[in-house]
PDBML (XML) file of the C-alpha atoms, coordinates in Angstrom:
<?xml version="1.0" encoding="UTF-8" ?>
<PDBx:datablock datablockName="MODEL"
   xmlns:PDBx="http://pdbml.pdb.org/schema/pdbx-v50.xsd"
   xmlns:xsi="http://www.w3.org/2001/XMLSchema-instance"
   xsi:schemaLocation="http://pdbml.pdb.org/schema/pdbx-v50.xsd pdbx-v50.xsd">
   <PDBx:atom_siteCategory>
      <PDBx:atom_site id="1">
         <PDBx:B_iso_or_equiv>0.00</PDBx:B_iso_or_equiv>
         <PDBx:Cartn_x>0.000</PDBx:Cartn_x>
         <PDBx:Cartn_y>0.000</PDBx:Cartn_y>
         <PDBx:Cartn_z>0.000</PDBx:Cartn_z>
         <PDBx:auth_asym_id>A</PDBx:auth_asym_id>
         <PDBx:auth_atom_id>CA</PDBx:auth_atom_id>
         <PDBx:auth_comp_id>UNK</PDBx:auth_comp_id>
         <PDBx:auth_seq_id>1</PDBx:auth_seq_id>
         <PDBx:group_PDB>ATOM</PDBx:group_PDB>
         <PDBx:label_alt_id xsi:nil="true" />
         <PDBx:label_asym_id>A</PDBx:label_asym_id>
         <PDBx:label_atom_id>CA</PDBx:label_atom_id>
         <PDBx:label_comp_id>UNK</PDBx:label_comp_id>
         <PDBx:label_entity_id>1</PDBx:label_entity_id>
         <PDBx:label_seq_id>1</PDBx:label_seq_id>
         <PDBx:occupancy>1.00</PDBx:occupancy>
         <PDBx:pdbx_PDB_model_num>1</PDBx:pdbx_PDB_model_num>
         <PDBx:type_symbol>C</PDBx:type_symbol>
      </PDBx:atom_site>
      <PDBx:atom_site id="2">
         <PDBx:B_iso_or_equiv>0.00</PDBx:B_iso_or_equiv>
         <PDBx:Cartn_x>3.131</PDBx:Cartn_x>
         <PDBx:Cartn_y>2.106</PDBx:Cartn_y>
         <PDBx:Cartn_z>0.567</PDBx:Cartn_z>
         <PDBx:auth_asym_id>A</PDBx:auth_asym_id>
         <PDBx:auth_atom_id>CA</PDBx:auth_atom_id>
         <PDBx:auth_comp_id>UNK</PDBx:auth_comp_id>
         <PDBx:auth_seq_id>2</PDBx:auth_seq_id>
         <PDBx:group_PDB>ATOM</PDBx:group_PDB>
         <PDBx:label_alt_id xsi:nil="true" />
         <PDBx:label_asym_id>A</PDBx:label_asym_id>
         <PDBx:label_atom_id>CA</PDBx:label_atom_id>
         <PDBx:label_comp_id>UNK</PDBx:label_comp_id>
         <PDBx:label_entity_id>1</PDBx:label_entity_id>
         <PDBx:label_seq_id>2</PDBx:label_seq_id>
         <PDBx:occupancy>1.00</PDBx:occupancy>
         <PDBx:pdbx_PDB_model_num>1</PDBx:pdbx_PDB_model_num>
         <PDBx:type_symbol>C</PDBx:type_symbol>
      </PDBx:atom_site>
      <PDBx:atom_site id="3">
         <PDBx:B_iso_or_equiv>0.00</PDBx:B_iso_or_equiv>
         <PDBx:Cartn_x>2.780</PDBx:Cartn_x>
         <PDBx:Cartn_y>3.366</PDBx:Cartn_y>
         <PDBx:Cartn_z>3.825</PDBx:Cartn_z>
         <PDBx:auth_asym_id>A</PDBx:auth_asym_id>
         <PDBx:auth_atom_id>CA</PDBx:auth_atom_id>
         <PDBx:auth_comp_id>UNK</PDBx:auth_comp_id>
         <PDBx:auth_seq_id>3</PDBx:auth_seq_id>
         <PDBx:group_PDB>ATOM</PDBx:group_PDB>
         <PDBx:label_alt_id xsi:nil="true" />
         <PDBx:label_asym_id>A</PDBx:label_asym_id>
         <PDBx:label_atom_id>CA</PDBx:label_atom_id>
         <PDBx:label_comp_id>UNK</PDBx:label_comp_id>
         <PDBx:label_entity_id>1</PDBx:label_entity_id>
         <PDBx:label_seq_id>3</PDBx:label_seq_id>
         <PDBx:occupancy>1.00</PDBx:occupancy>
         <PDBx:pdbx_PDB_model_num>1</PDBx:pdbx_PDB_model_num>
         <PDBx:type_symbol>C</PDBx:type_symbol>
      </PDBx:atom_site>
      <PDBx:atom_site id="4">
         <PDBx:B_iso_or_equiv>0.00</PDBx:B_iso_or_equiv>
         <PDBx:Cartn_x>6.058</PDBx:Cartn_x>
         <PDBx:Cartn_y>2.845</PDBx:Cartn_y>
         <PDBx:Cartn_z>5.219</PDBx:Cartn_z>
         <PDBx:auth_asym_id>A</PDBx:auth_asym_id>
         <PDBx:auth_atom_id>CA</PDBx:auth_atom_id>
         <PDBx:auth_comp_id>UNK</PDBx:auth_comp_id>
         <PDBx:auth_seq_id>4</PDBx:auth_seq_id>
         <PDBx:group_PDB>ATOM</PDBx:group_PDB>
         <PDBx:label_alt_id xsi:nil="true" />
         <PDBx:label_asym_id>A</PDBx:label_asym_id>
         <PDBx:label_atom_id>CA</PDBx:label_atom_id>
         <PDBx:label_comp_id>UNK</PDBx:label_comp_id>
         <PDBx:label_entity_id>1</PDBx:label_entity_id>
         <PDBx:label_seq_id>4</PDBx:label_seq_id>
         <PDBx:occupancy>1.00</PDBx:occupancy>
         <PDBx:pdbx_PDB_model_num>1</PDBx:pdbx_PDB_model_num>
         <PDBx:type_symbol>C</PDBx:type_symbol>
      </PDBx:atom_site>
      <PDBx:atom_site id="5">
         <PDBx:B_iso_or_equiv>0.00</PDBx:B_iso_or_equiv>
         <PDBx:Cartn_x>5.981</PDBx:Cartn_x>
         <PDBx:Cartn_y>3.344</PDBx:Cartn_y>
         <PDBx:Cartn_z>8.996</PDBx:Cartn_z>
         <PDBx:auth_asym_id>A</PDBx:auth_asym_id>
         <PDBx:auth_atom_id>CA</PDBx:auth_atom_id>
         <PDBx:auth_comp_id>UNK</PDBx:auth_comp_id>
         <PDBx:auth_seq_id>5</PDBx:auth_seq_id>
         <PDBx:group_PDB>ATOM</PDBx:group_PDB>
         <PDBx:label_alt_id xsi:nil="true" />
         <PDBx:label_asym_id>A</PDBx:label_asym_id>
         <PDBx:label_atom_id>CA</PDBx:label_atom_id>
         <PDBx:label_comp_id>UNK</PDBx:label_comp_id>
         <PDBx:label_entity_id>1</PDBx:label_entity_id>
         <PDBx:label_seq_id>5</PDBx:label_seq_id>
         <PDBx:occupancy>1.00</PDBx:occupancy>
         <PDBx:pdbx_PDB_model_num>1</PDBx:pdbx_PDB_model_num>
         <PDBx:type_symbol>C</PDBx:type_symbol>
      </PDBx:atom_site>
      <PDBx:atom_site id="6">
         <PDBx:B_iso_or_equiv>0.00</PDBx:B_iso_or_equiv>
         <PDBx:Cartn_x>2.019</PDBx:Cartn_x>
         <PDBx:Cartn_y>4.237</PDBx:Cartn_y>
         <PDBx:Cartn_z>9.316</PDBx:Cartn_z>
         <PDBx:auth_asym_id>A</PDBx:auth_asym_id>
         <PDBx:auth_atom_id>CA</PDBx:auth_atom_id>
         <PDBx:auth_comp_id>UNK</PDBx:auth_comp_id>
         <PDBx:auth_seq_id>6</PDBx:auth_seq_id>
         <PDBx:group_PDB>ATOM</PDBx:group_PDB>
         <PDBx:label_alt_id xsi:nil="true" />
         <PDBx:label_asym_id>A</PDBx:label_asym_id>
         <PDBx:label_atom_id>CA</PDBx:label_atom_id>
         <PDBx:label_comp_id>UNK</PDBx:label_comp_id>
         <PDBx:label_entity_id>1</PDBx:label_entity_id>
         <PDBx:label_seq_id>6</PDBx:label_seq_id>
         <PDBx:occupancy>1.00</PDBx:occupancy>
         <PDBx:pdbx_PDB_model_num>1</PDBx:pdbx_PDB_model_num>
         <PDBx:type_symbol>C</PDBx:type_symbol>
      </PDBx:atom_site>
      <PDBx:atom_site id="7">
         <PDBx:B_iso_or_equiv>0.00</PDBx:B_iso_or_equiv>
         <PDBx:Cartn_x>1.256</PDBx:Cartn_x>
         <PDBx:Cartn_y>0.587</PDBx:Cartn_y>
         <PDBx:Cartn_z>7.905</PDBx:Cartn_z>
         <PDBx:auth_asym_id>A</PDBx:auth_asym_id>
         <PDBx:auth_atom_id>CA</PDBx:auth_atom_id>
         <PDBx:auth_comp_id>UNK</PDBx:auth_comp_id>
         <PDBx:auth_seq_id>7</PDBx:auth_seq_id>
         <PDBx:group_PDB>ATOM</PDBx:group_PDB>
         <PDBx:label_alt_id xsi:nil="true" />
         <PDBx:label_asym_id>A</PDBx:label_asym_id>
         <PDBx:label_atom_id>CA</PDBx:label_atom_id>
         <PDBx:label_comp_id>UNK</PDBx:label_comp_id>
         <PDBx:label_entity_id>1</PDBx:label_entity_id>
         <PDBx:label_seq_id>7</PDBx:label_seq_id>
         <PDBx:occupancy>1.00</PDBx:occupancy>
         <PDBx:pdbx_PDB_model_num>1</PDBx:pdbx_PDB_model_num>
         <PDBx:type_symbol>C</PDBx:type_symbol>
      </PDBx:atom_site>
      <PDBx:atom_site id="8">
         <PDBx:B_iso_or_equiv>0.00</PDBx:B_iso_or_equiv>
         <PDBx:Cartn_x>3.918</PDBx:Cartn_x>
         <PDBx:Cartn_y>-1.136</PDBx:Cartn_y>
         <PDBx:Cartn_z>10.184</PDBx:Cartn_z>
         <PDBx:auth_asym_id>A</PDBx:auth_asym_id>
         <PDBx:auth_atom_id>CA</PDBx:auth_atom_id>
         <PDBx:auth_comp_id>UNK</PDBx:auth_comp_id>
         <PDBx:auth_seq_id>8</PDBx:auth_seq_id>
         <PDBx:group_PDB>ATOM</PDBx:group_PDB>
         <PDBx:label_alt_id xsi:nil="true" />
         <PDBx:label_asym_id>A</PDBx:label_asym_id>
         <PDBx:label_atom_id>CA</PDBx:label_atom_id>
         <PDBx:label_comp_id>UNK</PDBx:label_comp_id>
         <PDBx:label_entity_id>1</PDBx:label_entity_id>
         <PDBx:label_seq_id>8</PDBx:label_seq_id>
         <PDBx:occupancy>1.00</PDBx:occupancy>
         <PDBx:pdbx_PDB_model_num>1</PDBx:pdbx_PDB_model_num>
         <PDBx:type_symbol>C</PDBx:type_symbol>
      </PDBx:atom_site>
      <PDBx:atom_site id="9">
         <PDBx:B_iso_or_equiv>0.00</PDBx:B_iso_or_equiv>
         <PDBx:Cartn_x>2.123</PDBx:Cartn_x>
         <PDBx:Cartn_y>0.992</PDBx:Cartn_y>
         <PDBx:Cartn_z>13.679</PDBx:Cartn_z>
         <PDBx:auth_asym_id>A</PDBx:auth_asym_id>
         <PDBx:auth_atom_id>CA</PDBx:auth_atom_id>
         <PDBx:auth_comp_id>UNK</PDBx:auth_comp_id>
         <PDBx:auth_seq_id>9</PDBx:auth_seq_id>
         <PDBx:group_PDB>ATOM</PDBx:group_PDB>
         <PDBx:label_alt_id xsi:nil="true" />
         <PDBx:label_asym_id>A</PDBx:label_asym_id>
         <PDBx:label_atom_id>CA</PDBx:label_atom_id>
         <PDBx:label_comp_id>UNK</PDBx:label_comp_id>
         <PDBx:label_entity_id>1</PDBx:label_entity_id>
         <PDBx:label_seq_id>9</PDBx:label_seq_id>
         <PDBx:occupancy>1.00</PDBx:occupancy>
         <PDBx:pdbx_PDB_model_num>1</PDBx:pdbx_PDB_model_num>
         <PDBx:type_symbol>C</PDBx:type_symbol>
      </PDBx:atom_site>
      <PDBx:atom_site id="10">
         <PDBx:B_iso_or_equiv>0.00</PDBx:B_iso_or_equiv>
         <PDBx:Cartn_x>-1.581</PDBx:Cartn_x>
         <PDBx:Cartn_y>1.498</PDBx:Cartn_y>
         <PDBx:Cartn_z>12.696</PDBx:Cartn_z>
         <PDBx:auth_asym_id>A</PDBx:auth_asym_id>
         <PDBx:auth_atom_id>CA</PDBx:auth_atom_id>
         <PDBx:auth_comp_id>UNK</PDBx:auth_comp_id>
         <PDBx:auth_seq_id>10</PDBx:auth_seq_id>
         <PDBx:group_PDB>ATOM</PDBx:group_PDB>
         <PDBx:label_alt_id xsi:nil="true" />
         <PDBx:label_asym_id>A</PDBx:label_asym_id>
         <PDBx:label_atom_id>CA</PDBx:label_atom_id>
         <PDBx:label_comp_id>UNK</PDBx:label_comp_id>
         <PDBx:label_entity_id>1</PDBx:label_entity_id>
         <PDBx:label_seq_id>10</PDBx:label_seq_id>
         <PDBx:occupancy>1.00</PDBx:occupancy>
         <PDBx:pdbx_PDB_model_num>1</PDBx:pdbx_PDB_model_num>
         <PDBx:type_symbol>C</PDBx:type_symbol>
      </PDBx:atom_site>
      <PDBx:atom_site id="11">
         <PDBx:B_iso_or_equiv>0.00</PDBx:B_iso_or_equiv>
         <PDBx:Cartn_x>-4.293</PDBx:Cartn_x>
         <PDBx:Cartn_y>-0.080</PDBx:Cartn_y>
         <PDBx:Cartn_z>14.734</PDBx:Cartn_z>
         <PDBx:auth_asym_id>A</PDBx:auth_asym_id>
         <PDBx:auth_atom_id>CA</PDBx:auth_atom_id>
         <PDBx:auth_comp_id>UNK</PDBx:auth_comp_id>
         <PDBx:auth_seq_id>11</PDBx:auth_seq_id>
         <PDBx:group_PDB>ATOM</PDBx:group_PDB>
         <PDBx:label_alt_id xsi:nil="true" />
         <PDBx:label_asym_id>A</PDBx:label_asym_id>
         <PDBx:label_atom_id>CA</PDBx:label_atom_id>
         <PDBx:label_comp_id>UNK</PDBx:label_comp_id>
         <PDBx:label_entity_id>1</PDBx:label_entity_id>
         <PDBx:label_seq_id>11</PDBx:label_seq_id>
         <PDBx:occupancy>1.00</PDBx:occupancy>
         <PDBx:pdbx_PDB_model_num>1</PDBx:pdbx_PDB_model_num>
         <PDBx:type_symbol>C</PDBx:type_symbol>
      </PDBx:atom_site>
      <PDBx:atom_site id="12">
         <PDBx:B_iso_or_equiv>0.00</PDBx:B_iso_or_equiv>
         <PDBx:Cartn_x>-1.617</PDBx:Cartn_x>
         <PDBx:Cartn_y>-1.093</PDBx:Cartn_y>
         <PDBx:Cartn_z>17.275</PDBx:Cartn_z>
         <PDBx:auth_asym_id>A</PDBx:auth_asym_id>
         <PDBx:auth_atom_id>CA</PDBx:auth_atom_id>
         <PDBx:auth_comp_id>UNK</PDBx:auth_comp_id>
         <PDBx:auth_seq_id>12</PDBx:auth_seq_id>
         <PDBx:group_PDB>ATOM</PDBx:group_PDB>
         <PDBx:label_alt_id xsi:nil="true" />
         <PDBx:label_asym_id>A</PDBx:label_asym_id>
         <PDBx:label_atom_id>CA</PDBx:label_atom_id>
         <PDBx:label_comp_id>UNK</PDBx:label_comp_id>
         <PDBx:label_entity_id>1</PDBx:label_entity_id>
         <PDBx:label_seq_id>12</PDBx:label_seq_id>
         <PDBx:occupancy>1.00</PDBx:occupancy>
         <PDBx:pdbx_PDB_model_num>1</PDBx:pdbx_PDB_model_num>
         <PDBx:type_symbol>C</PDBx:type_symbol>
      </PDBx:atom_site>
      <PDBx:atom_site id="13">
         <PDBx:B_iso_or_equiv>0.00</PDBx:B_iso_or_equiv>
         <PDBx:Cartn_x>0.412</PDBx:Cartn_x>
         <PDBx:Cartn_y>-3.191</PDBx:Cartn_y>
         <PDBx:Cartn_z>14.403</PDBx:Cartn_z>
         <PDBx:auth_asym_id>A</PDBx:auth_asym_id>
         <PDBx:auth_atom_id>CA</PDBx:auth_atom_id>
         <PDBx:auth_comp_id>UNK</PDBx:auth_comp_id>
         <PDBx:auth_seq_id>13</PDBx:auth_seq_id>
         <PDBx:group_PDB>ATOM</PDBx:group_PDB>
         <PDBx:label_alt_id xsi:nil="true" />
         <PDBx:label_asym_id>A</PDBx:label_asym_id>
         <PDBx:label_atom_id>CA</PDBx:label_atom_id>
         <PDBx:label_comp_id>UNK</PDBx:label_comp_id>
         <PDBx:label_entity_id>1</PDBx:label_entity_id>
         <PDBx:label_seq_id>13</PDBx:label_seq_id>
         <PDBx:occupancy>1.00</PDBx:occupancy>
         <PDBx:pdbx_PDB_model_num>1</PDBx:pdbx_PDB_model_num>
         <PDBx:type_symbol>C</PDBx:type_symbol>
      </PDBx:atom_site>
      <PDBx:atom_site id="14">
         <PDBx:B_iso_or_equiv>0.00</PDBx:B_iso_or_equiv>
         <PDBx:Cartn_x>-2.982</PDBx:Cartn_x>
         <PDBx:Cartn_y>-5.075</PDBx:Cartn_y>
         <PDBx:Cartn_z>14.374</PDBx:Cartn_z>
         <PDBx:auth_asym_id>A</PDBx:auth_asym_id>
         <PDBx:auth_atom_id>CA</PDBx:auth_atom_id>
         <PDBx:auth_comp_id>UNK</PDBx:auth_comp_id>
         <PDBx:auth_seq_id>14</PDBx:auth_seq_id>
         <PDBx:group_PDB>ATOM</PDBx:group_PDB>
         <PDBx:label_alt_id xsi:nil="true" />
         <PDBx:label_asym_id>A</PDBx:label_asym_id>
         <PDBx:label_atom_id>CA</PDBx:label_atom_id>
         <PDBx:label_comp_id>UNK</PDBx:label_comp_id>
         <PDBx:label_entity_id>1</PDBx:label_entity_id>
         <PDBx:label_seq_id>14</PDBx:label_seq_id>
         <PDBx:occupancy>1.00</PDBx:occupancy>
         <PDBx:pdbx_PDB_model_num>1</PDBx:pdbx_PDB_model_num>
         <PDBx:type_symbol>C</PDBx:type_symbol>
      </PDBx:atom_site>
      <PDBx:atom_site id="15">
         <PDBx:B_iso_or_equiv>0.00</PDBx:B_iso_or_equiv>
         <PDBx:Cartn_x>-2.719</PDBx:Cartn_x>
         <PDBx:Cartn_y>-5.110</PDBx:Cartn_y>
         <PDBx:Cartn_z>10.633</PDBx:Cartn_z>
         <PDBx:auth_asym_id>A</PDBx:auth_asym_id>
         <PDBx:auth_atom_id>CA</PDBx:auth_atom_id>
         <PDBx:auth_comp_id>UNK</PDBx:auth_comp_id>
         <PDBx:auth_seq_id>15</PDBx:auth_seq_id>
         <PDBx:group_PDB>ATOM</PDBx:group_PDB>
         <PDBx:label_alt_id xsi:nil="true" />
         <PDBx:label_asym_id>A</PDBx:label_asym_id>
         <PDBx:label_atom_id>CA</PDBx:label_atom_id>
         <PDBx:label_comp_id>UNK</PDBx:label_comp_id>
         <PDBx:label_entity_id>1</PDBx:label_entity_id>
         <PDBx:label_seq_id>15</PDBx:label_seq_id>
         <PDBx:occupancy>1.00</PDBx:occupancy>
         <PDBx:pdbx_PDB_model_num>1</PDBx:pdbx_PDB_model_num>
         <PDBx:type_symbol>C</PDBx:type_symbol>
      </PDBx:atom_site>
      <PDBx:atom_site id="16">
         <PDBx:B_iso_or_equiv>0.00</PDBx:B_iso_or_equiv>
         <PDBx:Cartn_x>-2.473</PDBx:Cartn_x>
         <PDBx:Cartn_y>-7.690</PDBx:Cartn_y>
         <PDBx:Cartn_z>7.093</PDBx:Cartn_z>
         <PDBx:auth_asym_id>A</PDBx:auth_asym_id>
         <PDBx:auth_atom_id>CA</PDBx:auth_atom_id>
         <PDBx:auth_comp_id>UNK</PDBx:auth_comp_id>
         <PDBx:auth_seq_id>16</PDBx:auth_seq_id>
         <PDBx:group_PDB>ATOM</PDBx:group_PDB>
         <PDBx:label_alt_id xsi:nil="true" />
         <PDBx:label_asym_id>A</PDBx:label_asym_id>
         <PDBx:label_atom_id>CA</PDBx:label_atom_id>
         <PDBx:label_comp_id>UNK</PDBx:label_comp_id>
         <PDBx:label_entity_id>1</PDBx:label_entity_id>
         <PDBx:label_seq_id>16</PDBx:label_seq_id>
         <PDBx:occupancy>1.00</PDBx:occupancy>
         <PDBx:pdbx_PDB_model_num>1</PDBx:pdbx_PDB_model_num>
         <PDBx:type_symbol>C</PDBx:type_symbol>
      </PDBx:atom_site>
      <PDBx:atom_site id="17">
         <PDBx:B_iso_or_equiv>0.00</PDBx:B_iso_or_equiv>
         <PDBx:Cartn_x>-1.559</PDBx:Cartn_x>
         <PDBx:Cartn_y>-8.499</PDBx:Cartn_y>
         <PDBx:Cartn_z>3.645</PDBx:Cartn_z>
         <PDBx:auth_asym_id>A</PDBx:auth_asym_id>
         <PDBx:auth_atom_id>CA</PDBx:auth_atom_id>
         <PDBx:auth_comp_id>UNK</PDBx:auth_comp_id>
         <PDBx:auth_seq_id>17</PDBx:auth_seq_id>
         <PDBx:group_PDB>ATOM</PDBx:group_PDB>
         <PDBx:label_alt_id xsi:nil="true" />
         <PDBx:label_asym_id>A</PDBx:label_asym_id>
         <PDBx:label_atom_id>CA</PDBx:label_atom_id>
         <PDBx:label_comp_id>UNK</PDBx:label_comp_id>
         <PDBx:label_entity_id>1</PDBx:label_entity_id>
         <PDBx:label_seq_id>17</PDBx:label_seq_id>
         <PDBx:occupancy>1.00</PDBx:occupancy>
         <PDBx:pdbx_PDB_model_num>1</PDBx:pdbx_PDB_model_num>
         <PDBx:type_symbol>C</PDBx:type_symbol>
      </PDBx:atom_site>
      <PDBx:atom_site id="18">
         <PDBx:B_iso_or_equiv>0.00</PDBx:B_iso_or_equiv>
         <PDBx:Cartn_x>-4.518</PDBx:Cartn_x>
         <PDBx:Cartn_y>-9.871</PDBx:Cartn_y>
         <PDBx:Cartn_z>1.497</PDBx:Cartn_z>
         <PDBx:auth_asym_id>A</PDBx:auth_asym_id>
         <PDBx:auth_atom_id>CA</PDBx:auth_atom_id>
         <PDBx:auth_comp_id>UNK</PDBx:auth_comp_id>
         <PDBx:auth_seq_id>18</PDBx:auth_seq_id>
         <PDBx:group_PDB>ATOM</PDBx:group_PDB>
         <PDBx:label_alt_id xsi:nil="true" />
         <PDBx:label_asym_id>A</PDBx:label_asym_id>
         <PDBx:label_atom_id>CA</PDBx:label_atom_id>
         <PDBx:label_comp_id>UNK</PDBx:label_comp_id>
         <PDBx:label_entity_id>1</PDBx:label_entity_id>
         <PDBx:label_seq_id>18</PDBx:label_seq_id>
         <PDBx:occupancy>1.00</PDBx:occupancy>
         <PDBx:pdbx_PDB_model_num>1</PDBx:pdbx_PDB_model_num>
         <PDBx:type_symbol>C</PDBx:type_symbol>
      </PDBx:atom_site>
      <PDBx:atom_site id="19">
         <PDBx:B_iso_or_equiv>0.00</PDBx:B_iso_or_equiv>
         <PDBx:Cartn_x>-5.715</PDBx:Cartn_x>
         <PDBx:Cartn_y>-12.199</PDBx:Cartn_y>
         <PDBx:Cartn_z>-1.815</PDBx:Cartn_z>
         <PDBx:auth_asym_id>A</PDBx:auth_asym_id>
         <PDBx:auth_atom_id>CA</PDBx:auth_atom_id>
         <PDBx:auth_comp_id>UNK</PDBx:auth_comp_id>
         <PDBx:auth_seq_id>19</PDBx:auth_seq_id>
         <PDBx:group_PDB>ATOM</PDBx:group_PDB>
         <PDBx:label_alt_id xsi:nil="true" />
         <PDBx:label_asym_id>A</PDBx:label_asym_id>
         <PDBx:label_atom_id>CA</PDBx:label_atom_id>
         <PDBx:label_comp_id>UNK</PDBx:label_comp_id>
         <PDBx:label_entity_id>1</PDBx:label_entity_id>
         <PDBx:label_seq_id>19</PDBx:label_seq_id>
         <PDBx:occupancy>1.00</PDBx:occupancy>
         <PDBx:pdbx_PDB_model_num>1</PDBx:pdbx_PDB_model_num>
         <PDBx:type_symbol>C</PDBx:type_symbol>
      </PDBx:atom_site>
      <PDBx:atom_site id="20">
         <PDBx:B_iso_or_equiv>0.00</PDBx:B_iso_or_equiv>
         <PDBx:Cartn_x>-5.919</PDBx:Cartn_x>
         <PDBx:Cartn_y>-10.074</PDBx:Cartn_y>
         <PDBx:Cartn_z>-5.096</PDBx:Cartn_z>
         <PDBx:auth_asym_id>A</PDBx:auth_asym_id>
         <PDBx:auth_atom_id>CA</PDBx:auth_atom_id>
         <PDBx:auth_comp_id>UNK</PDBx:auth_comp_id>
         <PDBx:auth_seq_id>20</PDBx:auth_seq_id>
         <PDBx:group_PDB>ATOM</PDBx:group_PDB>
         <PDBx:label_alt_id xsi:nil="true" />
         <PDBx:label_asym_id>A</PDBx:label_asym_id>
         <PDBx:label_atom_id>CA</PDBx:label_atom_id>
         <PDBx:label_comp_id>UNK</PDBx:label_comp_id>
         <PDBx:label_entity_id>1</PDBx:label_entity_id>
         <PDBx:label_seq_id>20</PDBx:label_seq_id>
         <PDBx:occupancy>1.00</PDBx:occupancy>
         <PDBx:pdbx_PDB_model_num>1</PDBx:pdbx_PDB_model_num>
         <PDBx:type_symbol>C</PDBx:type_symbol>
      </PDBx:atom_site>
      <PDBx:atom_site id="21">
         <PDBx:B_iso_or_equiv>0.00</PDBx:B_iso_or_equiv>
         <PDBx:Cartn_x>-9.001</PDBx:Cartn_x>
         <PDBx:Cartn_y>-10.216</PDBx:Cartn_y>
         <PDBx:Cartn_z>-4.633</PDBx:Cartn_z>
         <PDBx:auth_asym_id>A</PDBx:auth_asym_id>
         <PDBx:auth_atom_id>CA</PDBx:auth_atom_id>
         <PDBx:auth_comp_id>UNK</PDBx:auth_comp_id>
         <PDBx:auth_seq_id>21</PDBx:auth_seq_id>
         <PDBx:group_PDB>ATOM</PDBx:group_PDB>
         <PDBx:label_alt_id xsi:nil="true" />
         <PDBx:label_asym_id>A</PDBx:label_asym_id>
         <PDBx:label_atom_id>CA</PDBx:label_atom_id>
         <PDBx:label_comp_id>UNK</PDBx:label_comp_id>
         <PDBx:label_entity_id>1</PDBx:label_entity_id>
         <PDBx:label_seq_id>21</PDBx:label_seq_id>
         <PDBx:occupancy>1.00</PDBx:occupancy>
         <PDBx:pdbx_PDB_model_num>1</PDBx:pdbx_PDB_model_num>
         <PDBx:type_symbol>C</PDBx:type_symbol>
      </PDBx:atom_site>
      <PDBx:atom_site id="22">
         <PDBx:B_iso_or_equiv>0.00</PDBx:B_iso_or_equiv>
         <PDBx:Cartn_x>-9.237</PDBx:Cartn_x>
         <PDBx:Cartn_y>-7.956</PDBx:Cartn_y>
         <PDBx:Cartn_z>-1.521</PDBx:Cartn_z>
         <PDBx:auth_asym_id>A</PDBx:auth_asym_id>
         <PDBx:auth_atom_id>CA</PDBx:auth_atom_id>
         <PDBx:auth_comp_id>UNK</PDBx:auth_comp_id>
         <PDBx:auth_seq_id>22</PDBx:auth_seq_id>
         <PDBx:group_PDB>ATOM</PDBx:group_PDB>
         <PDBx:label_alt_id xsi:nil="true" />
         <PDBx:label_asym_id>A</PDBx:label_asym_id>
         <PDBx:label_atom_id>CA</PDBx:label_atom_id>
         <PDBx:label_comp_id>UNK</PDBx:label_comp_id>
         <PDBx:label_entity_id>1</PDBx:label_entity_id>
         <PDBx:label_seq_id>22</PDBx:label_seq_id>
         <PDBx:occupancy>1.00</PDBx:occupancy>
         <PDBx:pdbx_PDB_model_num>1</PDBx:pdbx_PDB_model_num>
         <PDBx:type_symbol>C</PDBx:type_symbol>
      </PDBx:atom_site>
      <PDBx:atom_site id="23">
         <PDBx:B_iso_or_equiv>0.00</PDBx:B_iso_or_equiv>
         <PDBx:Cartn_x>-6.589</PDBx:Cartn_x>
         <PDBx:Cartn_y>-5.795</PDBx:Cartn_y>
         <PDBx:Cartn_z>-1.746</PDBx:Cartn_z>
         <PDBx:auth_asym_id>A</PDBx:auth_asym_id>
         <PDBx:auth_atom_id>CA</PDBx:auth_atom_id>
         <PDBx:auth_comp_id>UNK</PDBx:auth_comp_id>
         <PDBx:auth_seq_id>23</PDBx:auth_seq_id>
         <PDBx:group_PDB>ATOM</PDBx:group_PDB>
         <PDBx:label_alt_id xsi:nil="true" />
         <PDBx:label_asym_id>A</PDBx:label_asym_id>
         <PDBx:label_atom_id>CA</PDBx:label_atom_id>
         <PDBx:label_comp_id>UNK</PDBx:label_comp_id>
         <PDBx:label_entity_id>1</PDBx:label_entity_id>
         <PDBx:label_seq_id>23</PDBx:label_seq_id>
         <PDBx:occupancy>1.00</PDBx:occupancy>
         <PDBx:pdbx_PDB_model_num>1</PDBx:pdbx_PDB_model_num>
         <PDBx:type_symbol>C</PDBx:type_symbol>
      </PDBx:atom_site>
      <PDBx:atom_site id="24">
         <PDBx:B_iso_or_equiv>0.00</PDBx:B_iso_or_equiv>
         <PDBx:Cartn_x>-8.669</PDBx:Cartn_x>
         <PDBx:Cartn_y>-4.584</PDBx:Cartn_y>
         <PDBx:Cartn_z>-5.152</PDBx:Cartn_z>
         <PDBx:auth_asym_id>A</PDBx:auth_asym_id>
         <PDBx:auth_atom_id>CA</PDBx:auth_atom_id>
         <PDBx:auth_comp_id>UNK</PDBx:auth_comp_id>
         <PDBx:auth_seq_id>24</PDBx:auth_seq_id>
         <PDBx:group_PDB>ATOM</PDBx:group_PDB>
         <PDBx:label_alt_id xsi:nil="true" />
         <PDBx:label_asym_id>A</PDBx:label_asym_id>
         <PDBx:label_atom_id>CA</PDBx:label_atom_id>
         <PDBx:label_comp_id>UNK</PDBx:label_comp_id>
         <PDBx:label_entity_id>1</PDBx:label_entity_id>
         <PDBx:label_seq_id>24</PDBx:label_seq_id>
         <PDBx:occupancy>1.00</PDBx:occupancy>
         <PDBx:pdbx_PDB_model_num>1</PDBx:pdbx_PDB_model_num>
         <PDBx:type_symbol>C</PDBx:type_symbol>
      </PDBx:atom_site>
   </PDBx:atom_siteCategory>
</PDBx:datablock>
């Protein structure tokens, strides 16, 4: 998603990669 440090932290680190499908 390229969010460098805000994607590694956000929601507490409570975070994931997803299908194809998903990620849209």
């Amino acid at each position: 998603c390229g969010y460098g440090v805000y994607g590694k932290d956000v929601n507490n680190g409570d975070v994931c990669t997803a299908s194809r499908r998903l990620y849209k």
